[in-house]
C-alpha atoms as a PDB file:
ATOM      1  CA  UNK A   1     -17.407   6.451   0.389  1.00  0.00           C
ATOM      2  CA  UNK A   2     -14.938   3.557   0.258  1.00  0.00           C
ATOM      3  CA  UNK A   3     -14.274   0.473   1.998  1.00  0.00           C
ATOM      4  CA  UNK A   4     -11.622  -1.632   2.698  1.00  0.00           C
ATOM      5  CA  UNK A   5     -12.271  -5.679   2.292  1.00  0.00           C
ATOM      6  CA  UNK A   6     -10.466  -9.190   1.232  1.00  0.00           C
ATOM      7  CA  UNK A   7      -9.153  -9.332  -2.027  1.00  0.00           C
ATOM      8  CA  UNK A   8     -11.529 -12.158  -4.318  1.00  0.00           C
ATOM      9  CA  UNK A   9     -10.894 -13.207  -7.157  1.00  0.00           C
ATOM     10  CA  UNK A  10     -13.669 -11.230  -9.344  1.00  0.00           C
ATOM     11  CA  UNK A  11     -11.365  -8.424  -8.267  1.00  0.00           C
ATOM     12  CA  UNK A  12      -8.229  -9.710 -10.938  1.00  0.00           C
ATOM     13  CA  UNK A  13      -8.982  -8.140 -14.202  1.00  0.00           C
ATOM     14  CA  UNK A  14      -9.327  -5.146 -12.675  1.00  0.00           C
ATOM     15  CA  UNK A  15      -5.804  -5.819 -11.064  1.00  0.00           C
ATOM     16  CA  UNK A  16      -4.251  -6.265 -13.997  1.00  0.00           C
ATOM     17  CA  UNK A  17      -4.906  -2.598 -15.236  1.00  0.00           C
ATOM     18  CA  UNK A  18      -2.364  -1.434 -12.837  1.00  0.00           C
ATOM     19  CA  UNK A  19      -0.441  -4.442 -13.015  1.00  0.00           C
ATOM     20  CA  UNK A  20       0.455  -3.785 -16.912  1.00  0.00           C
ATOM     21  CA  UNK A  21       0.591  -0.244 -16.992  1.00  0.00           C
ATOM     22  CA  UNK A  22       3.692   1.310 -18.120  1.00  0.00           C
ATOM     23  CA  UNK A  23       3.694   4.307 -15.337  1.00  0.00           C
ATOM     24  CA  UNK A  24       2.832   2.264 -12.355  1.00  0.00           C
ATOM     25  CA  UNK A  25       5.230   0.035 -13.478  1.00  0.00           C
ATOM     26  CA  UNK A  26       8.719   2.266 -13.371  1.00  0.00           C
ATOM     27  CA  UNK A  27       7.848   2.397  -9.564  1.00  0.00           C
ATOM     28  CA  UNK A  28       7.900  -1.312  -9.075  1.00  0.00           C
ATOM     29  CA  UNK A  29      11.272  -3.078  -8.584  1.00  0.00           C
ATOM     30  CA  UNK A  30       9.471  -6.361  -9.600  1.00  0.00           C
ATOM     31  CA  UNK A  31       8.228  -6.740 -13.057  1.00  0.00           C
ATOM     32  CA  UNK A  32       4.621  -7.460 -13.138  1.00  0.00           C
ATOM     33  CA  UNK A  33       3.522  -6.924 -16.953  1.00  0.00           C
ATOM     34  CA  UNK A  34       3.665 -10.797 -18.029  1.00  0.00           C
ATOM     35  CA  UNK A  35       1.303 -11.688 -14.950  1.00  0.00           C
ATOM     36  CA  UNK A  36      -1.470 -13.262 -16.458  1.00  0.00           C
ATOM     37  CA  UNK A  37      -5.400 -13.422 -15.488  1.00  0.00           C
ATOM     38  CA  UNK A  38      -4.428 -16.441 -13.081  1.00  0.00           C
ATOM     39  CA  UNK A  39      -1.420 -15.321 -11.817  1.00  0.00           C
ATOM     40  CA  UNK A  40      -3.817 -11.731 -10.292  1.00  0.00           C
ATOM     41  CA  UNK A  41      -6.094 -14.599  -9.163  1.00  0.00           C
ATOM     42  CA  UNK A  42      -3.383 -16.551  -7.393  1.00  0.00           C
ATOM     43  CA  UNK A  43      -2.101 -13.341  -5.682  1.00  0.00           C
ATOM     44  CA  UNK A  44      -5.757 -12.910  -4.918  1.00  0.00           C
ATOM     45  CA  UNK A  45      -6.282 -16.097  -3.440  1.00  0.00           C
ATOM     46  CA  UNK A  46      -2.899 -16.359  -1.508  1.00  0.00           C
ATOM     47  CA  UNK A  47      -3.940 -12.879  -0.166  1.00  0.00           C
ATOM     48  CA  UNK A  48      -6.399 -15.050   2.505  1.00  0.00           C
ATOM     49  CA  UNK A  49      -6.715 -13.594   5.724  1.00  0.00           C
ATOM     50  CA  UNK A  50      -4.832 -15.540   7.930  1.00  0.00           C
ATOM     51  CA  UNK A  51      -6.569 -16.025  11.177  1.00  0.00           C
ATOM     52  CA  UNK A  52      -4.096 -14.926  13.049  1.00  0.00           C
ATOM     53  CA  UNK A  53      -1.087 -12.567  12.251  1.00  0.00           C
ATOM     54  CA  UNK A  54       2.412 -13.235  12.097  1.00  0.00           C
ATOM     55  CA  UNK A  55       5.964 -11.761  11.924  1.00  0.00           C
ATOM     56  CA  UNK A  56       6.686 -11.878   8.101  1.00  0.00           C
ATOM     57  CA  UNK A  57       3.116 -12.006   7.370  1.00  0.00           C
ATOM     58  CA  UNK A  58       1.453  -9.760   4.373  1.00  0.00           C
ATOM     59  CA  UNK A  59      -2.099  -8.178   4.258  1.00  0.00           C
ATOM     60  CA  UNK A  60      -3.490  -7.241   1.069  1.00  0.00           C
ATOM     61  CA  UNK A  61      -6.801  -5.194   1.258  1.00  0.00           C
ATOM     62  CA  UNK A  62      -9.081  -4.053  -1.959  1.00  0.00           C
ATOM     63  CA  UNK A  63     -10.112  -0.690  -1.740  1.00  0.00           C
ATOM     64  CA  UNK A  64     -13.651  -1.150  -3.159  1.00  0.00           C
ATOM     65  CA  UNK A  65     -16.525   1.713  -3.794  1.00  0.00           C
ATOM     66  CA  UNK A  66     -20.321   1.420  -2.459  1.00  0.00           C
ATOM     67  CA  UNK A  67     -20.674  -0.940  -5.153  1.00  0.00           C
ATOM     68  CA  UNK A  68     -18.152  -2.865  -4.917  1.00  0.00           C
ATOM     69  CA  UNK A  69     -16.027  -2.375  -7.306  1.00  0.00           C
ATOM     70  CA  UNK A  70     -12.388  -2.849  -7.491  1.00  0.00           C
ATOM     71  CA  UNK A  71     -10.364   0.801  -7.185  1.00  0.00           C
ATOM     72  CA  UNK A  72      -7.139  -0.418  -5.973  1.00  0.00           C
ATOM     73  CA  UNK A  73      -5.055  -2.382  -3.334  1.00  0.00           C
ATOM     74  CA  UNK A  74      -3.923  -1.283  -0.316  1.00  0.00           C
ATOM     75  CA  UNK A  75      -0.963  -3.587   1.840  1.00  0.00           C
ATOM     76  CA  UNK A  76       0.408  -3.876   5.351  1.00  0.00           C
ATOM     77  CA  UNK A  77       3.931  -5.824   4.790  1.00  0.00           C
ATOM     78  CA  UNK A  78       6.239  -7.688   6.604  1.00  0.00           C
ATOM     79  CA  UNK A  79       4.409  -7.774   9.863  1.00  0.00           C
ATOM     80  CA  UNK A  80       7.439  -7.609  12.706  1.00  0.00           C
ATOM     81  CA  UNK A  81       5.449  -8.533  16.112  1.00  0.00           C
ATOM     82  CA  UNK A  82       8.363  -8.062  18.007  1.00  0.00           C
ATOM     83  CA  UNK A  83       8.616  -4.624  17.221  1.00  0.00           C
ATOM     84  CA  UNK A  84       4.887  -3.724  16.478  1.00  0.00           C
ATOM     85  CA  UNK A  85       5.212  -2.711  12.938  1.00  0.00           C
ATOM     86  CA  UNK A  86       4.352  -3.424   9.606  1.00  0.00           C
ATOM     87  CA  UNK A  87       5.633  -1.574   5.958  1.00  0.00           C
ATOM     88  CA  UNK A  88       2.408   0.219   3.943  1.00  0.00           C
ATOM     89  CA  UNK A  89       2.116   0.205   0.032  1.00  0.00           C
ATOM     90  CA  UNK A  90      -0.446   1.300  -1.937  1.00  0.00           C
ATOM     91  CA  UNK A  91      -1.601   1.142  -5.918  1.00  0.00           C
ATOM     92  CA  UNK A  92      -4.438   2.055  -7.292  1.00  0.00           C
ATOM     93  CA  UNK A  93      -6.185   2.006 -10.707  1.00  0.00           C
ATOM     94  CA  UNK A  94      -6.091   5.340 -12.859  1.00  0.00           C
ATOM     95  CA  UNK A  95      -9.824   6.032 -13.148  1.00  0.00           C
ATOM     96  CA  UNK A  96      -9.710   6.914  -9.377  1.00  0.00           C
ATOM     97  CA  UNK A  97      -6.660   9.330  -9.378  1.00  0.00           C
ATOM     98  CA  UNK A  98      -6.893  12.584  -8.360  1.00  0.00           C
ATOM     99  CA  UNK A  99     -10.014  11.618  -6.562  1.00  0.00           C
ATOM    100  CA  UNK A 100      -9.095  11.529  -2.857  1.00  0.00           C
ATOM    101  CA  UNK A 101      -9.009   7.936  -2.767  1.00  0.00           C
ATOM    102  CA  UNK A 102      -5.153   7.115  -1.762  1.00  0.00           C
ATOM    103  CA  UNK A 103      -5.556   9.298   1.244  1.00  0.00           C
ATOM    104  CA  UNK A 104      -8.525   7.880   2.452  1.00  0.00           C
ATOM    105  CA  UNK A 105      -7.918   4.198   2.156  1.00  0.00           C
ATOM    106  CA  UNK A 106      -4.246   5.199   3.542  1.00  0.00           C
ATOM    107  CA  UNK A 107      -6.701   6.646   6.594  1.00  0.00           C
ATOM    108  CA  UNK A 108      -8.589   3.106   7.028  1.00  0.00           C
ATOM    109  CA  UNK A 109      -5.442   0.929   6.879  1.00  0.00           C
ATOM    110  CA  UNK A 110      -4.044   3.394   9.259  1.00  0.00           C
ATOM    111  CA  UNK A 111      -6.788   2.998  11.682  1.00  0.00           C
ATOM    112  CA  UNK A 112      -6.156  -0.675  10.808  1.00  0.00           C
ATOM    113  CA  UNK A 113      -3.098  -1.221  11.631  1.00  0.00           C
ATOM    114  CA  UNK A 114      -2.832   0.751  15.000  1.00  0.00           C
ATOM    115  CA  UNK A 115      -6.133  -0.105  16.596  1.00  0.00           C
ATOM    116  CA  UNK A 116      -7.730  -3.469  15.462  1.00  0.00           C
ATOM    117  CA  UNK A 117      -3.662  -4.965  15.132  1.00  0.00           C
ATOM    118  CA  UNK A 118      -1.681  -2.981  17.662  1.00  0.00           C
ATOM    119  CA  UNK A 119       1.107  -1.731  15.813  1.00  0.00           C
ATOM    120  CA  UNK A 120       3.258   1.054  16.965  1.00  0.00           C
ATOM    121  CA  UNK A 121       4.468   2.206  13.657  1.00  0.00           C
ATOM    122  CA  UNK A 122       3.587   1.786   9.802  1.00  0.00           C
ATOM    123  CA  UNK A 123       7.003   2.711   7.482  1.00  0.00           C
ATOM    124  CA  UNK A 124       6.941   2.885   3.599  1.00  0.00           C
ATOM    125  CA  UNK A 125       9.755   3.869   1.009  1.00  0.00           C
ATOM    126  CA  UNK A 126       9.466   5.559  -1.995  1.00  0.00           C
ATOM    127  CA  UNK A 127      11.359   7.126  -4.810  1.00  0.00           C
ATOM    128  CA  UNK A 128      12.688  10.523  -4.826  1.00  0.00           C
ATOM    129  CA  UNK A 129      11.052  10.922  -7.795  1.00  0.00           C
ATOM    130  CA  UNK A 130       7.821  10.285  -6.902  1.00  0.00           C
ATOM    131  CA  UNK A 131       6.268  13.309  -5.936  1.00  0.00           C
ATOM    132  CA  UNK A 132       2.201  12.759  -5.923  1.00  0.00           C
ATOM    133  CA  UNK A 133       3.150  10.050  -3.695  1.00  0.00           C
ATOM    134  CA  UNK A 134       5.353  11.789  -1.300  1.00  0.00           C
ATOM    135  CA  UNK A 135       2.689  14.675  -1.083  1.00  0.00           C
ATOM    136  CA  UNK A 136       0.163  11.616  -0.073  1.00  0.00           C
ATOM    137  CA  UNK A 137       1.843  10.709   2.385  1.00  0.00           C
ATOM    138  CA  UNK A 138       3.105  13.479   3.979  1.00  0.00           C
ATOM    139  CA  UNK A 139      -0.798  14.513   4.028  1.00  0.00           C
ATOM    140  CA  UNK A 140      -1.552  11.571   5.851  1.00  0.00           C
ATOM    141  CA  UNK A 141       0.945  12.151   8.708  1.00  0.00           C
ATOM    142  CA  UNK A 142       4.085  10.346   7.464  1.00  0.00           C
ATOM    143  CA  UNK A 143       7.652  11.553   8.692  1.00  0.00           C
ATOM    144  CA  UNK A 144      10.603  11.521   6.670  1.00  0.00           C
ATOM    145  CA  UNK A 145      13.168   9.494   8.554  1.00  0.00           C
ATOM    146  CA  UNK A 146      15.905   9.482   5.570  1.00  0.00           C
ATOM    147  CA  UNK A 147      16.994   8.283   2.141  1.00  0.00           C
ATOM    148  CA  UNK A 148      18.915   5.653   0.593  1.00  0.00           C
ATOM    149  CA  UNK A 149      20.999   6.451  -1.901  1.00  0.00           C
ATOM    150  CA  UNK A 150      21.158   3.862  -5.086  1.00  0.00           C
ATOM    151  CA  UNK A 151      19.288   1.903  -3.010  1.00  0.00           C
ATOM    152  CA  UNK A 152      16.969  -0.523  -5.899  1.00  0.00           C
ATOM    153  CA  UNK A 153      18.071  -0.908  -9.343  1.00  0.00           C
ATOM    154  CA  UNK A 154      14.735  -0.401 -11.388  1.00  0.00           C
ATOM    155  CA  UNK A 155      14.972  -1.116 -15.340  1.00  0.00           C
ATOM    156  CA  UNK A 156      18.685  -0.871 -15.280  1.00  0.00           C
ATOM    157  CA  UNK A 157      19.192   2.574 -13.334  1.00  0.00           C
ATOM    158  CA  UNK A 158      19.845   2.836  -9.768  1.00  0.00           C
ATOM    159  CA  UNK A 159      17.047   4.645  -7.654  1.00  0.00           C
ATOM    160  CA  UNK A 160      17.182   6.650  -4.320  1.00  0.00           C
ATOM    161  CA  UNK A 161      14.604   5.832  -2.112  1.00  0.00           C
ATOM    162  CA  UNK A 162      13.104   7.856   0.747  1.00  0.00           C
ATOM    163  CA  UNK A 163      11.795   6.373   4.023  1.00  0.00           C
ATOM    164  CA  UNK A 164       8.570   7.701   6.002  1.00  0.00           C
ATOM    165  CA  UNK A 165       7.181   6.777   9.007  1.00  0.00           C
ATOM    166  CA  UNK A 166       3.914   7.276  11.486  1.00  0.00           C
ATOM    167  CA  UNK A 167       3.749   6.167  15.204  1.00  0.00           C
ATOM    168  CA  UNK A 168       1.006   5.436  16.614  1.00  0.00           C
ATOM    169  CA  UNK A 169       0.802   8.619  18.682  1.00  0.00           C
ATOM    170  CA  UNK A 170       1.395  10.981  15.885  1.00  0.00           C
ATOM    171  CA  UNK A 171      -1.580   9.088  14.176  1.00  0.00           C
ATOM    172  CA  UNK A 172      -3.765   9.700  17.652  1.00  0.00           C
ATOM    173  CA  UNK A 173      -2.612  13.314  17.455  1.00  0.00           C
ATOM    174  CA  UNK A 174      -3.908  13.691  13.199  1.00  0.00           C
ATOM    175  CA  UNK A 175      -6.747  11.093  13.905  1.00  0.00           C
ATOM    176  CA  UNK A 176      -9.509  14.003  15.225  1.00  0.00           C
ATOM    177  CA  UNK A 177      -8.261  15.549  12.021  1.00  0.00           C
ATOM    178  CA  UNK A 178      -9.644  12.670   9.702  1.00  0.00           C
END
């Protein structure tokens, strides 16, 4: 079983393990191997839940076991109100892959996003390259809407990027599914 709560700041070291690893890494456009002990705690603590949402807004979400403990972070991005959406990103530490857990937090922030905030669709992008992750998302309802070409330059080399999307009513349809 896993959970979905507030990021603290016990949480950081365990960050960091994704944070500095080489292969989570050549994903990211932003570096994040020199971020230090405080600088995961800082992200932790500016990761507050705000009381109320806004357009622009971030929410950061641990994906914790039964116990507790720190598996990964799950994100709704870039809140638009306007248009009732937010973007979805998701990392997790390697002990838990392979193990079901991307698909069901994805599930949780899923049912977070369209019920308890109202959104009408949840977007993501993610390299061609990336294949686990395009398989994950696909499984959890996501529809290919188109790529971008060259679209981020990663570690010197410019990357195509793939966009997916869920509506709300596609989710209702899956939902008796999950």
């Amino acid at each position: 079983m896993i959970f979905l709560r507030e990021l603290k700041a016990k949480d950081a070291p365990l960050m960091l393990e994704w944070m500095h690893d080489d292969n989570v890494q050549k994903s990211f456009q932003k570096n994040m191997k020199d971020i230090t002990i405080s600088g995961a705690k800082k992200f932790c603590y500016d990761s507050k839940f705000p009381k109320k949402i806004s357009s622009g807004q971030n929410m950061h979400f641990a994906i914790i076991n039964e116990g507790d403990e720190y598996l990964g972070t799950i994100s709704l991005k870039n809140f638009d109100l306007l248009n009732k959406m937010a973007e979805y990103a998701i990392v997790l530490r390697k002990k838990v892959y392979g193990k079901k857990i991307a698909k069901r937090a994805t599930i949780l922030l899923l049912k977070k996003a369209f019920y308890d905030y109202k959104l009408h669709k949840v977007y993501l992008n993610v390299l061609d390259d990336n294949i686990s992750a395009i398989r994950l998302y696909k499984s959890c309802g996501f529809i290919c809407e188109g790529k971008s070409r060259d679209h981020l330059l990663i570690n010197g080399k410019y990357k195509t990027v793939i966009w997916y999307s869920i509506l709300k009513k596609e989710f209702d349809e899956l939902n008796t599914n999950f």
